[in-house]
PDB file of N, CA and C in Angstrom:
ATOM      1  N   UNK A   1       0.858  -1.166   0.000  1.00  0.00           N
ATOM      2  CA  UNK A   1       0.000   0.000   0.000  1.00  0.00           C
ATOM      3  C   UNK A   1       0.909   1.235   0.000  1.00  0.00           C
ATOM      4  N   UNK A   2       0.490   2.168  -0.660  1.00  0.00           N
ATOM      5  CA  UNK A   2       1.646   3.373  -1.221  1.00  0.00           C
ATOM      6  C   UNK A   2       1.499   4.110   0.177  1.00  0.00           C
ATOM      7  N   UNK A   3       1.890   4.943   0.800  1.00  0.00           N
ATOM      8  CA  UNK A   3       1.855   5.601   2.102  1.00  0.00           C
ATOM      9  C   UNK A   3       1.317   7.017   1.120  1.00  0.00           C
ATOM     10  N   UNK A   4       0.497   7.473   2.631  1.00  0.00           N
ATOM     11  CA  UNK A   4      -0.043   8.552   2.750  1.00  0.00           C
ATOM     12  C   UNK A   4       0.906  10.236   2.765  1.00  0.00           C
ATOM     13  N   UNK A   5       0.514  10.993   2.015  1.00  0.00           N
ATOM     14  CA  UNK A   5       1.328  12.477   1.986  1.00  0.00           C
ATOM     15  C   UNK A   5       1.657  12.535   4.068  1.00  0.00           C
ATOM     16  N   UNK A   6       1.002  12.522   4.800  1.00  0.00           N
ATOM     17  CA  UNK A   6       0.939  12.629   6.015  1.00  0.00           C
ATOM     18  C   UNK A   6       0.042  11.996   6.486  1.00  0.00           C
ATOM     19  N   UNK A   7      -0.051  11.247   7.823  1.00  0.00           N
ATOM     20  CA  UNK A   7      -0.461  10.271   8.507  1.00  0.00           C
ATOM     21  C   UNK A   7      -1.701  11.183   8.752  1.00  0.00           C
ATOM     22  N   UNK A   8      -3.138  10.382   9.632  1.00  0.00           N
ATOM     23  CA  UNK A   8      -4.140  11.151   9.909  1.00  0.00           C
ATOM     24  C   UNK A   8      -3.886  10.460  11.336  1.00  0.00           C
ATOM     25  N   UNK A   9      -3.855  11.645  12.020  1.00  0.00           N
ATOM     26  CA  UNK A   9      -3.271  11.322  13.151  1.00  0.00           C
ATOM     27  C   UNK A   9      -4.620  11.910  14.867  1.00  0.00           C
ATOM     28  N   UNK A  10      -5.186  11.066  15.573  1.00  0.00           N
ATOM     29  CA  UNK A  10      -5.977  11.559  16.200  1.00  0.00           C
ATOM     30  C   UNK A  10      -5.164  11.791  17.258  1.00  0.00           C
ATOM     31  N   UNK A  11      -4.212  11.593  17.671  1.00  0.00           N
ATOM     32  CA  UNK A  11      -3.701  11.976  19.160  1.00  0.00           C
ATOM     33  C   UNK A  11      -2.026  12.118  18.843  1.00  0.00           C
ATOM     34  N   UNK A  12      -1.203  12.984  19.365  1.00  0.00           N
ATOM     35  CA  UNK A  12       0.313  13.681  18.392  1.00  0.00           C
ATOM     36  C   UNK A  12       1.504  13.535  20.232  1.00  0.00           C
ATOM     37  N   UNK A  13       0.486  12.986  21.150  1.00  0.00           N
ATOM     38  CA  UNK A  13       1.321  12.714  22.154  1.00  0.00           C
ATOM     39  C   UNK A  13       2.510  11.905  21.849  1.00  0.00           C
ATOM     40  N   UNK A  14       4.013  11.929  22.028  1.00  0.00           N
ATOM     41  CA  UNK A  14       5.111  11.699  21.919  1.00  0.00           C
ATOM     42  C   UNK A  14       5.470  10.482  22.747  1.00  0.00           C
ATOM     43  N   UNK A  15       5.454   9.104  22.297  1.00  0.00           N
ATOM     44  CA  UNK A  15       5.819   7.418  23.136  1.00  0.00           C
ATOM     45  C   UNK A  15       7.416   7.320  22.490  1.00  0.00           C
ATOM     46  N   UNK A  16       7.648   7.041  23.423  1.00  0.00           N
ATOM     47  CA  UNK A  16       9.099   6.632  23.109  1.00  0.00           C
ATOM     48  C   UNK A  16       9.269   5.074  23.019  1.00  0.00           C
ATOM     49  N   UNK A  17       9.799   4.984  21.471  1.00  0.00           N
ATOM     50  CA  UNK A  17      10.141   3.633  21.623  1.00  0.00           C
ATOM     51  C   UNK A  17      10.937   3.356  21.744  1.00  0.00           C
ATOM     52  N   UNK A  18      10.281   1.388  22.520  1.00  0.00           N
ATOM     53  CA  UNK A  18      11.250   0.925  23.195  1.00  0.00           C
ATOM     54  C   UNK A  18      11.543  -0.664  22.384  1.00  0.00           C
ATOM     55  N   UNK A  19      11.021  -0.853  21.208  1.00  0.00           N
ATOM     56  CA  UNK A  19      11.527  -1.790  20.686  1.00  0.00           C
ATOM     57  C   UNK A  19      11.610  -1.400  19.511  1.00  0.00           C
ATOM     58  N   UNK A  20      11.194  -2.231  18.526  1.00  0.00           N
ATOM     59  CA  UNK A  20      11.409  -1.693  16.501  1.00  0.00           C
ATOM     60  C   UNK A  20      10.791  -0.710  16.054  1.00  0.00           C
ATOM     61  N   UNK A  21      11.361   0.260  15.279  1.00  0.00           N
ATOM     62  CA  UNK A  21      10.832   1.334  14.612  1.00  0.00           C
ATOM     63  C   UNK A  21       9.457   0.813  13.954  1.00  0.00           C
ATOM     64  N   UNK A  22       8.833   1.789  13.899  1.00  0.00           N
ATOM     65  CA  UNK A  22       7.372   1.572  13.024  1.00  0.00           C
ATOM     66  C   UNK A  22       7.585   1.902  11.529  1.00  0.00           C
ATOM     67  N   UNK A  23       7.002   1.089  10.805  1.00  0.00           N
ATOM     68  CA  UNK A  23       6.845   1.461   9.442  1.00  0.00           C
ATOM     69  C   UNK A  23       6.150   2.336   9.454  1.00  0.00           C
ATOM     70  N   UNK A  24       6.043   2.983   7.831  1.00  0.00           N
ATOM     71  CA  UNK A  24       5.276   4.591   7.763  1.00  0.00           C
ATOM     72  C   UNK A  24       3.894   4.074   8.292  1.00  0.00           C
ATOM     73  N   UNK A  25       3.639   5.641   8.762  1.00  0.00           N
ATOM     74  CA  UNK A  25       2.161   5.202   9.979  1.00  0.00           C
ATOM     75  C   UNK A  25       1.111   6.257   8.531  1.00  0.00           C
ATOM     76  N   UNK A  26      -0.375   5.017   8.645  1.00  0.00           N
ATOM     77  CA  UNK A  26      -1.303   5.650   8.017  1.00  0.00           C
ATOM     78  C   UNK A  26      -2.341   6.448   8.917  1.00  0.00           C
ATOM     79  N   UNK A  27      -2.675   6.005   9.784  1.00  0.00           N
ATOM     80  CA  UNK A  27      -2.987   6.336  10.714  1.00  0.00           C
ATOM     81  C   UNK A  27      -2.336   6.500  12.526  1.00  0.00           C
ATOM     82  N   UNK A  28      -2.603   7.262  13.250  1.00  0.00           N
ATOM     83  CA  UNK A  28      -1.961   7.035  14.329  1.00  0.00           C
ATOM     84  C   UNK A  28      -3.119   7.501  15.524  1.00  0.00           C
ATOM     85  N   UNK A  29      -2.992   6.470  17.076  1.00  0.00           N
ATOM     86  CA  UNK A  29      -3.804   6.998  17.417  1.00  0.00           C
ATOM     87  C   UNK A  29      -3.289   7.402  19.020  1.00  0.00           C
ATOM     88  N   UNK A  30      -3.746   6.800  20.434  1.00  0.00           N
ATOM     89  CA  UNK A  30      -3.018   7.377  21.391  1.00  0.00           C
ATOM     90  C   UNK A  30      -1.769   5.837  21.522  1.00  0.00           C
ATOM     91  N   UNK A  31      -2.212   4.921  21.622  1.00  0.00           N
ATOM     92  CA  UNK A  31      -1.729   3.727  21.618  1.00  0.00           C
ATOM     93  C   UNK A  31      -1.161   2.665  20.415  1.00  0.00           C
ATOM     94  N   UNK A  32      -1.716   2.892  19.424  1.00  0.00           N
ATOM     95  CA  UNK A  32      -1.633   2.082  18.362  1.00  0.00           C
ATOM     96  C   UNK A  32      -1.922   3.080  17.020  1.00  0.00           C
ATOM     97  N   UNK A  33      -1.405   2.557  15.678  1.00  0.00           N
ATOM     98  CA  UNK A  33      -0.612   2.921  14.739  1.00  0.00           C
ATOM     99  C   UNK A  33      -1.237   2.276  13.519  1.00  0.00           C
ATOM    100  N   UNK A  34      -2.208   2.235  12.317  1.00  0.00           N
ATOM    101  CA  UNK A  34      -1.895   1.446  11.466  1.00  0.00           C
ATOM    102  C   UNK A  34      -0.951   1.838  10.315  1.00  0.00           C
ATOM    103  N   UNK A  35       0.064   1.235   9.834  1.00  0.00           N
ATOM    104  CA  UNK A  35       1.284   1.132   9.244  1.00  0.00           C
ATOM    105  C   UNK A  35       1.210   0.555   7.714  1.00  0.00           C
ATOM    106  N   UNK A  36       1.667   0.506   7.002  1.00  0.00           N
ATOM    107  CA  UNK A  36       2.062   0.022   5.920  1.00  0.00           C
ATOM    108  C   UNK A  36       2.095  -1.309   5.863  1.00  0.00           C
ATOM    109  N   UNK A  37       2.489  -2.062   7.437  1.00  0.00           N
ATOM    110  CA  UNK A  37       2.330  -3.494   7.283  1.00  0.00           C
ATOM    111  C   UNK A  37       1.497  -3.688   8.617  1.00  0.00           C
ATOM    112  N   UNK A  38       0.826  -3.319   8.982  1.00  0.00           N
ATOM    113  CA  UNK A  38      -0.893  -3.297   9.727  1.00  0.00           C
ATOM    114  C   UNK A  38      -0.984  -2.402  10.831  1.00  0.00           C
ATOM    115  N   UNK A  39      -0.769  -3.224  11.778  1.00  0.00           N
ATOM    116  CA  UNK A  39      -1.403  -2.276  13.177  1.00  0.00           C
ATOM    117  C   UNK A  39       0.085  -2.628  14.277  1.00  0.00           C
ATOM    118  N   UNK A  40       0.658  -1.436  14.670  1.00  0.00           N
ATOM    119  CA  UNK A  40       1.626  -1.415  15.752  1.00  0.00           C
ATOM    120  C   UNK A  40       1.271  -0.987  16.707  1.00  0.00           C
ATOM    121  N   UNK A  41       2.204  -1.133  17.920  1.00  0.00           N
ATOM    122  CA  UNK A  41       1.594  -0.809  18.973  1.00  0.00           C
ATOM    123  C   UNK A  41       3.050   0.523  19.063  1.00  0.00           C
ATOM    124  N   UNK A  42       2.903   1.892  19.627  1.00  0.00           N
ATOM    125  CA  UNK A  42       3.276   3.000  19.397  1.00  0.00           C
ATOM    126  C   UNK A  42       4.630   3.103  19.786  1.00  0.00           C
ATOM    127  N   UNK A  43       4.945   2.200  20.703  1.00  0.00           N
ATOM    128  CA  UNK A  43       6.059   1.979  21.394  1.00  0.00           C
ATOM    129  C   UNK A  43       7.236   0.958  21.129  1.00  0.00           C
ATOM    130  N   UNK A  44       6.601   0.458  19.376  1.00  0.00           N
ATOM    131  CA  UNK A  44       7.399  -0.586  18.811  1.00  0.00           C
ATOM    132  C   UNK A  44       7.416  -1.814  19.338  1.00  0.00           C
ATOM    133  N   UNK A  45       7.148  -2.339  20.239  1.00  0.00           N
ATOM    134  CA  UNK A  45       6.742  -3.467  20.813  1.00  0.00           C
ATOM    135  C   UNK A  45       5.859  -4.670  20.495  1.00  0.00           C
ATOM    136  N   UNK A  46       4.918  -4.134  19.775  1.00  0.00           N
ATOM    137  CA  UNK A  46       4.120  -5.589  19.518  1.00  0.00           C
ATOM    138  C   UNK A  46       3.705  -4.853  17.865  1.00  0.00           C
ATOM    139  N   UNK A  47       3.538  -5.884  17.078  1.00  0.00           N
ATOM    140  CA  UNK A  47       3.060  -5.524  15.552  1.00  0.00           C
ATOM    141  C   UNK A  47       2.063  -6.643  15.246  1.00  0.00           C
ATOM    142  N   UNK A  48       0.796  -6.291  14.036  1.00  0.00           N
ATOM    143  CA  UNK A  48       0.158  -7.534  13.170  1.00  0.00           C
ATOM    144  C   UNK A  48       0.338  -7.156  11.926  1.00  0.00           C
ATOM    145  N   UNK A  49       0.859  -8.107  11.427  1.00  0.00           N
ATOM    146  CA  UNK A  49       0.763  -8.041   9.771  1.00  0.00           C
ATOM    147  C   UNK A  49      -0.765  -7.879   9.304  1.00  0.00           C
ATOM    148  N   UNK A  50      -0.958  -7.059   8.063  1.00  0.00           N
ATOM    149  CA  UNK A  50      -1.831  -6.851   7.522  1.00  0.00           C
ATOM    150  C   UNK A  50      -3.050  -8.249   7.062  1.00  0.00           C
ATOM    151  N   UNK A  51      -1.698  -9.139   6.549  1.00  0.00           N
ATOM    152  CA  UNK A  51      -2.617 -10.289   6.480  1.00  0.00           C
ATOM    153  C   UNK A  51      -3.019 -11.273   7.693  1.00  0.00           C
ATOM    154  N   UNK A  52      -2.808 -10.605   8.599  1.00  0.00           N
ATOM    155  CA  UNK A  52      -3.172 -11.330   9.851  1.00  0.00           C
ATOM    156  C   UNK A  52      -4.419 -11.377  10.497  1.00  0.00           C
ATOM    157  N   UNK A  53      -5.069 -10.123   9.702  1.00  0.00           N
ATOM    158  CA  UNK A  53      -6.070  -9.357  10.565  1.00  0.00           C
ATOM    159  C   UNK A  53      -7.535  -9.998  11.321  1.00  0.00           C
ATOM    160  N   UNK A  54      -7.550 -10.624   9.946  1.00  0.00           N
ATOM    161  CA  UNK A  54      -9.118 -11.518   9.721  1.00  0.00           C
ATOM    162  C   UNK A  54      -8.790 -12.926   9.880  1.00  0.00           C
ATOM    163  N   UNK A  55      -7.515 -13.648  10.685  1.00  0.00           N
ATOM    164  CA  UNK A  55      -7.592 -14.419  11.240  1.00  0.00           C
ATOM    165  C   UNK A  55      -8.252 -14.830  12.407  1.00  0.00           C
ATOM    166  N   UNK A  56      -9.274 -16.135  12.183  1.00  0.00           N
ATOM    167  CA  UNK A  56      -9.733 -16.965  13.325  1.00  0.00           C
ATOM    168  C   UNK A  56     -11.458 -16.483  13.230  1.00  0.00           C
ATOM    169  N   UNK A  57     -11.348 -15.574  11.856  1.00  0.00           N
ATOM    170  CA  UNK A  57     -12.856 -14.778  11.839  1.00  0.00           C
ATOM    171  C   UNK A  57     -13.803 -15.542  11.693  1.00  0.00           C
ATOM    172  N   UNK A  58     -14.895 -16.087  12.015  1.00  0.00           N
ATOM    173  CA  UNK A  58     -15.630 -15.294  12.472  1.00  0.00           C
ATOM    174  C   UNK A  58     -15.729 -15.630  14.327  1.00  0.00           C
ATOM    175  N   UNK A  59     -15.091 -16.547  14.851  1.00  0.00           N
ATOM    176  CA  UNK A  59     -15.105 -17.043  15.717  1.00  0.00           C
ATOM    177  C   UNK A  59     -14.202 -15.998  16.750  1.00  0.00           C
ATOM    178  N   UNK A  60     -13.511 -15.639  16.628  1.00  0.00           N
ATOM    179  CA  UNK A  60     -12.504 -14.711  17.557  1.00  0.00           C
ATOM    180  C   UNK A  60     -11.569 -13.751  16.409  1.00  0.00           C
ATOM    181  N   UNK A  61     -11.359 -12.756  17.181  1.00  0.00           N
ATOM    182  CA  UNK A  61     -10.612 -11.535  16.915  1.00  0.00           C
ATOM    183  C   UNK A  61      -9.674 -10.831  17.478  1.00  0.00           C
ATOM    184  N   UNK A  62      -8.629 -10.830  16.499  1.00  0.00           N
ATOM    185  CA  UNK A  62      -7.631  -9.214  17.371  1.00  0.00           C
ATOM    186  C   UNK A  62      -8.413  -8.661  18.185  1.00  0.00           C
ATOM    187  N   UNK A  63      -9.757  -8.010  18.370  1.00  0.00           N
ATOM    188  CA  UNK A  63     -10.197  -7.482  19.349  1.00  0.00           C
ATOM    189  C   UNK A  63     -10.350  -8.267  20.875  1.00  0.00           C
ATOM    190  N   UNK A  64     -10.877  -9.805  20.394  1.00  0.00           N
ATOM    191  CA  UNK A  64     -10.754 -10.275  21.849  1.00  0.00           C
ATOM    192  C   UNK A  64      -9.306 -10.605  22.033  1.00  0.00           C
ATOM    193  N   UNK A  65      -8.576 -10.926  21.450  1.00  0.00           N
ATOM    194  CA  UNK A  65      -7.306 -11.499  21.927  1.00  0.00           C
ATOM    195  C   UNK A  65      -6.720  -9.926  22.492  1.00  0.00           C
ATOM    196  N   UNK A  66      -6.929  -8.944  22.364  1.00  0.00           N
ATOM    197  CA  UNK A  66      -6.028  -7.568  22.594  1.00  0.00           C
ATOM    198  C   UNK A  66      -6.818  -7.456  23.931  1.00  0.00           C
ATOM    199  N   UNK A  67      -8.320  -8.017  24.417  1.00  0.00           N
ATOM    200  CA  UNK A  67      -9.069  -7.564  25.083  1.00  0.00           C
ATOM    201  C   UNK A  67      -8.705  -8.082  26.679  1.00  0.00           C
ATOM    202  N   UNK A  68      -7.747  -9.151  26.446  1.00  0.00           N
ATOM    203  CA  UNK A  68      -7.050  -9.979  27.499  1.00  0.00           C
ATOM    204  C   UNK A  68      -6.039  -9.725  27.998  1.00  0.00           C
ATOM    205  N   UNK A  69      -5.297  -8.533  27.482  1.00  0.00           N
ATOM    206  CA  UNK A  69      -4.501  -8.026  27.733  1.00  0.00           C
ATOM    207  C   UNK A  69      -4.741  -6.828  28.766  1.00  0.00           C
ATOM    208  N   UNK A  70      -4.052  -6.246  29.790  1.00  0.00           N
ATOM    209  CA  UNK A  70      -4.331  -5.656  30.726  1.00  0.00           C
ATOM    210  C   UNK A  70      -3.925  -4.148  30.462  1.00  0.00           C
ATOM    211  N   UNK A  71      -2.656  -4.017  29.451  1.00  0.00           N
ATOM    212  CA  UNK A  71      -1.947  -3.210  29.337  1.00  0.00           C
ATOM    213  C   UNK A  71      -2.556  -2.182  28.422  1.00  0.00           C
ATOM    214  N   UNK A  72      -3.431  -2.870  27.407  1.00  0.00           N
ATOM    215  CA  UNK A  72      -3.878  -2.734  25.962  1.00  0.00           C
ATOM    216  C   UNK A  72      -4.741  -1.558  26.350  1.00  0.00           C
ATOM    217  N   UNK A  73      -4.895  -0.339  25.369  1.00  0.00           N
ATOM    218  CA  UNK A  73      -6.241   0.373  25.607  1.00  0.00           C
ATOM    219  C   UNK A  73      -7.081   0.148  24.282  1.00  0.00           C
ATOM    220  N   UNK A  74      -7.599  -0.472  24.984  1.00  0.00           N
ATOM    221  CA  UNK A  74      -8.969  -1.140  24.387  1.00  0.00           C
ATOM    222  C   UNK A  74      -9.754  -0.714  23.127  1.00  0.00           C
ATOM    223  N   UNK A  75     -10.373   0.608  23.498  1.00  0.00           N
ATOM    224  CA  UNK A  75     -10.777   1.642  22.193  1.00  0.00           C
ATOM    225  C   UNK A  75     -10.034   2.146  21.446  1.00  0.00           C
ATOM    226  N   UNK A  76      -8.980   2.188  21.746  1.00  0.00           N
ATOM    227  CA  UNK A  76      -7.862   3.168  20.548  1.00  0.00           C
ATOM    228  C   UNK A  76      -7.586   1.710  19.831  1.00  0.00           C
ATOM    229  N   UNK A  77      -7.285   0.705  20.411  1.00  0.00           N
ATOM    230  CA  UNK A  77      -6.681  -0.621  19.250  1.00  0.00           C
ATOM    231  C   UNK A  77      -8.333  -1.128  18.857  1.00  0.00           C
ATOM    232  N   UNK A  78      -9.008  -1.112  19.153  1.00  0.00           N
ATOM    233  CA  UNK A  78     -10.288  -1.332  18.377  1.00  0.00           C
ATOM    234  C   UNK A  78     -10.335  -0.436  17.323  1.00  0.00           C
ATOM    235  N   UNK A  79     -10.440   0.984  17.237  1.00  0.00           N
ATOM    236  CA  UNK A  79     -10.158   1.976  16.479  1.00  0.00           C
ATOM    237  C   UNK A  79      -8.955   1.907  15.263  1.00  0.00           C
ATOM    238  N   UNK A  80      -7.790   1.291  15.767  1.00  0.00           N
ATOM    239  CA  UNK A  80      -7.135   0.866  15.304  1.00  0.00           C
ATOM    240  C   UNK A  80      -6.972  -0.452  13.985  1.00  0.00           C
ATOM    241  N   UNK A  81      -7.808  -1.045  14.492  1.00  0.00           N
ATOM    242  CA  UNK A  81      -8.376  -2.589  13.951  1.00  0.00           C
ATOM    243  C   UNK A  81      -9.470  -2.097  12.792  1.00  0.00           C
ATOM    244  N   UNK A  82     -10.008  -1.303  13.163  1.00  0.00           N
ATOM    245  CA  UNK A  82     -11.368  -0.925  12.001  1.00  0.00           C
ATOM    246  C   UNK A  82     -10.848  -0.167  11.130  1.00  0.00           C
ATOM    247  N   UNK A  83      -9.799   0.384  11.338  1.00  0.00           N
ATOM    248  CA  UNK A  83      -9.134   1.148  10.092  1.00  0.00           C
ATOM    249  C   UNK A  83      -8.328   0.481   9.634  1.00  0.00           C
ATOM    250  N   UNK A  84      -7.266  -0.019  10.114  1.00  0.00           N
ATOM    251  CA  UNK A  84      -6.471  -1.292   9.319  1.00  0.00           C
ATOM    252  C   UNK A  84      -7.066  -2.066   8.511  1.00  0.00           C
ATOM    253  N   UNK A  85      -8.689  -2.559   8.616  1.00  0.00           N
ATOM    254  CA  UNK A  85      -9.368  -3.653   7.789  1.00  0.00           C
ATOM    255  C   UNK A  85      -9.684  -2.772   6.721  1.00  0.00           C
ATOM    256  N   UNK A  86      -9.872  -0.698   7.216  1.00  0.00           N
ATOM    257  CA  UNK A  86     -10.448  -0.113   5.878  1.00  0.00           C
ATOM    258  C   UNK A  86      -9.422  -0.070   5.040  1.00  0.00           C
ATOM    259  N   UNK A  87      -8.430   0.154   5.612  1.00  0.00           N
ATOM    260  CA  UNK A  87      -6.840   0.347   4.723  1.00  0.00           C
ATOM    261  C   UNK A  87      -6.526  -0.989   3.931  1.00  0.00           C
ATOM    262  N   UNK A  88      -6.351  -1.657   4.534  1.00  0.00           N
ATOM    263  CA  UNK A  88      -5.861  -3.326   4.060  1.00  0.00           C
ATOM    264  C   UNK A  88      -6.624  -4.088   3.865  1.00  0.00           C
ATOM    265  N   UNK A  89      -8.011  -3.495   3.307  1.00  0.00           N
ATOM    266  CA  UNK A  89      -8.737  -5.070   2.830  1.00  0.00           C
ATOM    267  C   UNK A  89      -9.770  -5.134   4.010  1.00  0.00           C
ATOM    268  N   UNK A  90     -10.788  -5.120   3.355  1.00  0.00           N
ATOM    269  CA  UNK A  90     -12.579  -5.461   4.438  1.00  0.00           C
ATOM    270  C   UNK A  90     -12.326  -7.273   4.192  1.00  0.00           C
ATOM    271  N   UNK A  91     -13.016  -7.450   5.099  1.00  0.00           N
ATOM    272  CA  UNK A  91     -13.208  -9.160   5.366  1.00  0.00           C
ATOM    273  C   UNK A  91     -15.100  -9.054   5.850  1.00  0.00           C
ATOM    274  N   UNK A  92     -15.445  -9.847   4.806  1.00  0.00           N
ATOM    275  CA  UNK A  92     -17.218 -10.596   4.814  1.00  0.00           C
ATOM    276  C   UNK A  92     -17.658 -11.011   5.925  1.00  0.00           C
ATOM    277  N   UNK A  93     -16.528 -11.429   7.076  1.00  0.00           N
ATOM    278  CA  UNK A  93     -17.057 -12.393   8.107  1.00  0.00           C
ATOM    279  C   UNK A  93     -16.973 -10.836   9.328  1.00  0.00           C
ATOM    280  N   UNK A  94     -16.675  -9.845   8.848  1.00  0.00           N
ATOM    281  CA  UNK A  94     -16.451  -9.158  10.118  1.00  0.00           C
ATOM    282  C   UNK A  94     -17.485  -7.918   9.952  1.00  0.00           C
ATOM    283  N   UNK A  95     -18.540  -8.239  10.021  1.00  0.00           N
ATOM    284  CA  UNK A  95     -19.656  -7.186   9.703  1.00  0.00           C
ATOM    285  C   UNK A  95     -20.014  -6.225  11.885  1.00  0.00           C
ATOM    286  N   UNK A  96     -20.882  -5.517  11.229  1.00  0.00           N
ATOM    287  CA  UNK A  96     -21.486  -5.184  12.646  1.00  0.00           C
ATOM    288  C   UNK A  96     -21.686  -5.456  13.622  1.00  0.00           C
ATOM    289  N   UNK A  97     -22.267  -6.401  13.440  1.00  0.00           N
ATOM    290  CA  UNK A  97     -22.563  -7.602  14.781  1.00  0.00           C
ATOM    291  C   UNK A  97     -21.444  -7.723  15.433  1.00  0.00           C
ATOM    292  N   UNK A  98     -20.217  -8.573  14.460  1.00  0.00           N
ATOM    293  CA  UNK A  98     -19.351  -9.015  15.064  1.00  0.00           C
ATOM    294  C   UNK A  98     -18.478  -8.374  15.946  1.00  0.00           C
ATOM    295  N   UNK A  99     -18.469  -7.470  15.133  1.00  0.00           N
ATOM    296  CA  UNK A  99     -16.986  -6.246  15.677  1.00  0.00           C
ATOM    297  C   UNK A  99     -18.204  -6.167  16.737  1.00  0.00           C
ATOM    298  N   UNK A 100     -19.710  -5.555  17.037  1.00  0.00           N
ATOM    299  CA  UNK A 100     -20.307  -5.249  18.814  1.00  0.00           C
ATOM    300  C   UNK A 100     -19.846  -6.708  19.420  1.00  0.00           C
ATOM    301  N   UNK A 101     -20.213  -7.578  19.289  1.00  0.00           N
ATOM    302  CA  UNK A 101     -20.125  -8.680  19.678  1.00  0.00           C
ATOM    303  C   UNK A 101     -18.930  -9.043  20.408  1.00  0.00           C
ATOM    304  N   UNK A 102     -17.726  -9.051  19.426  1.00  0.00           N
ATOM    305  CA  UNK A 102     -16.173  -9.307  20.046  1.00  0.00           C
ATOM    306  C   UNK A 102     -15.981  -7.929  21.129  1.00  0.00           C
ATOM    307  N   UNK A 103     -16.366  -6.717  20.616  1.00  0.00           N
ATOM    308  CA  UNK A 103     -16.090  -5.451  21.260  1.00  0.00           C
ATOM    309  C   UNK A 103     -16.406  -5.936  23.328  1.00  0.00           C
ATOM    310  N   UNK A 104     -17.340  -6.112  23.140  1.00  0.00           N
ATOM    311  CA  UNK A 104     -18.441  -6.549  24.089  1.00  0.00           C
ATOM    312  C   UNK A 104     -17.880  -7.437  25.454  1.00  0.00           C
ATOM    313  N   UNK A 105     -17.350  -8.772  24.427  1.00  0.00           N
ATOM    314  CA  UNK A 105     -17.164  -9.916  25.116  1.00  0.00           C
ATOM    315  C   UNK A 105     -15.418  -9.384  25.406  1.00  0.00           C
ATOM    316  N   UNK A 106     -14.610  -8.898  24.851  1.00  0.00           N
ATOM    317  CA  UNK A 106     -13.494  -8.647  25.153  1.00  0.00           C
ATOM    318  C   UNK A 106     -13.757  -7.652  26.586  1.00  0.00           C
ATOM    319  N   UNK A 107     -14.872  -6.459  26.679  1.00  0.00           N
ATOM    320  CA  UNK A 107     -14.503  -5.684  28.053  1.00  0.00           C
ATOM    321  C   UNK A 107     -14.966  -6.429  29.123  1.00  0.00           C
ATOM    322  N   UNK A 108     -15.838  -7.234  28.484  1.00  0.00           N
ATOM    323  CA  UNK A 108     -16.315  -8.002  29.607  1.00  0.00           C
ATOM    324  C   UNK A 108     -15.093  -8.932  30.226  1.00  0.00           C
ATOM    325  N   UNK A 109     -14.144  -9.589  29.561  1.00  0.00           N
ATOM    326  CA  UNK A 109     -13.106 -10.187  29.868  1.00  0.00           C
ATOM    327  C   UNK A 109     -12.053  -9.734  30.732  1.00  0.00           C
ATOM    328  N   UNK A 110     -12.052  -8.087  30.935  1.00  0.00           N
ATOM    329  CA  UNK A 110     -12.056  -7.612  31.778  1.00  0.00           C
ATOM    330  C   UNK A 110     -11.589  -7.641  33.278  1.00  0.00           C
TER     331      UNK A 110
END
């Protein structure tokens, strides 16, 4: 995917990273990043490949698996996740429902 003149960026707060540089960011948000090769986490630390996204669909999601995590903020990588699928490819199995559905059962996991 060709990168953007400048990222669309909802939050410009400054994370210092502490592991691998990010590829060019298409989006950026307080926590998470989608990139050229999917969704990073801001601090270089954790990455998904683009083709990763719509793995395990329709049954589980990056959203619940991120939702188990304690560290994770929740809405910004959800936010994160829905733009990565607009950037890199929509997937059939991940309609409305699902994304409330996983959204849901992940805070509840909580």
């Amino acid at each position: 995917m060709a990168g953007l003149r400048c990222p669309i960026e909802t939050d410009r707060t400054p994370v210092q990273v502490r592991g691998e540089s990010l590829h060019p960011i298409l989006w950026r948000g307080r926590q998470w990043a989608v990139t050229e090769h999917g969704i990073e986490a801001l601090d270089g630390t954790y990455a998904i490949e683009a083709s990763r996204l719509a793995e395990d669909l329709p049954d589980w999601s990056w959203i619940r698996q991120m939702g188990e995590k304690t560290w994770i903020d929740l809405p910004d990588f959800t936010t994160a996740f829905l733009v990565a699928i607009a950037l890199h490819g929509g997937d059939p199995r991940l309609d409305r429902a699902t994304i409330v559905e996983h959204y849901a059962k992940a805070l509840r996991g909580r």
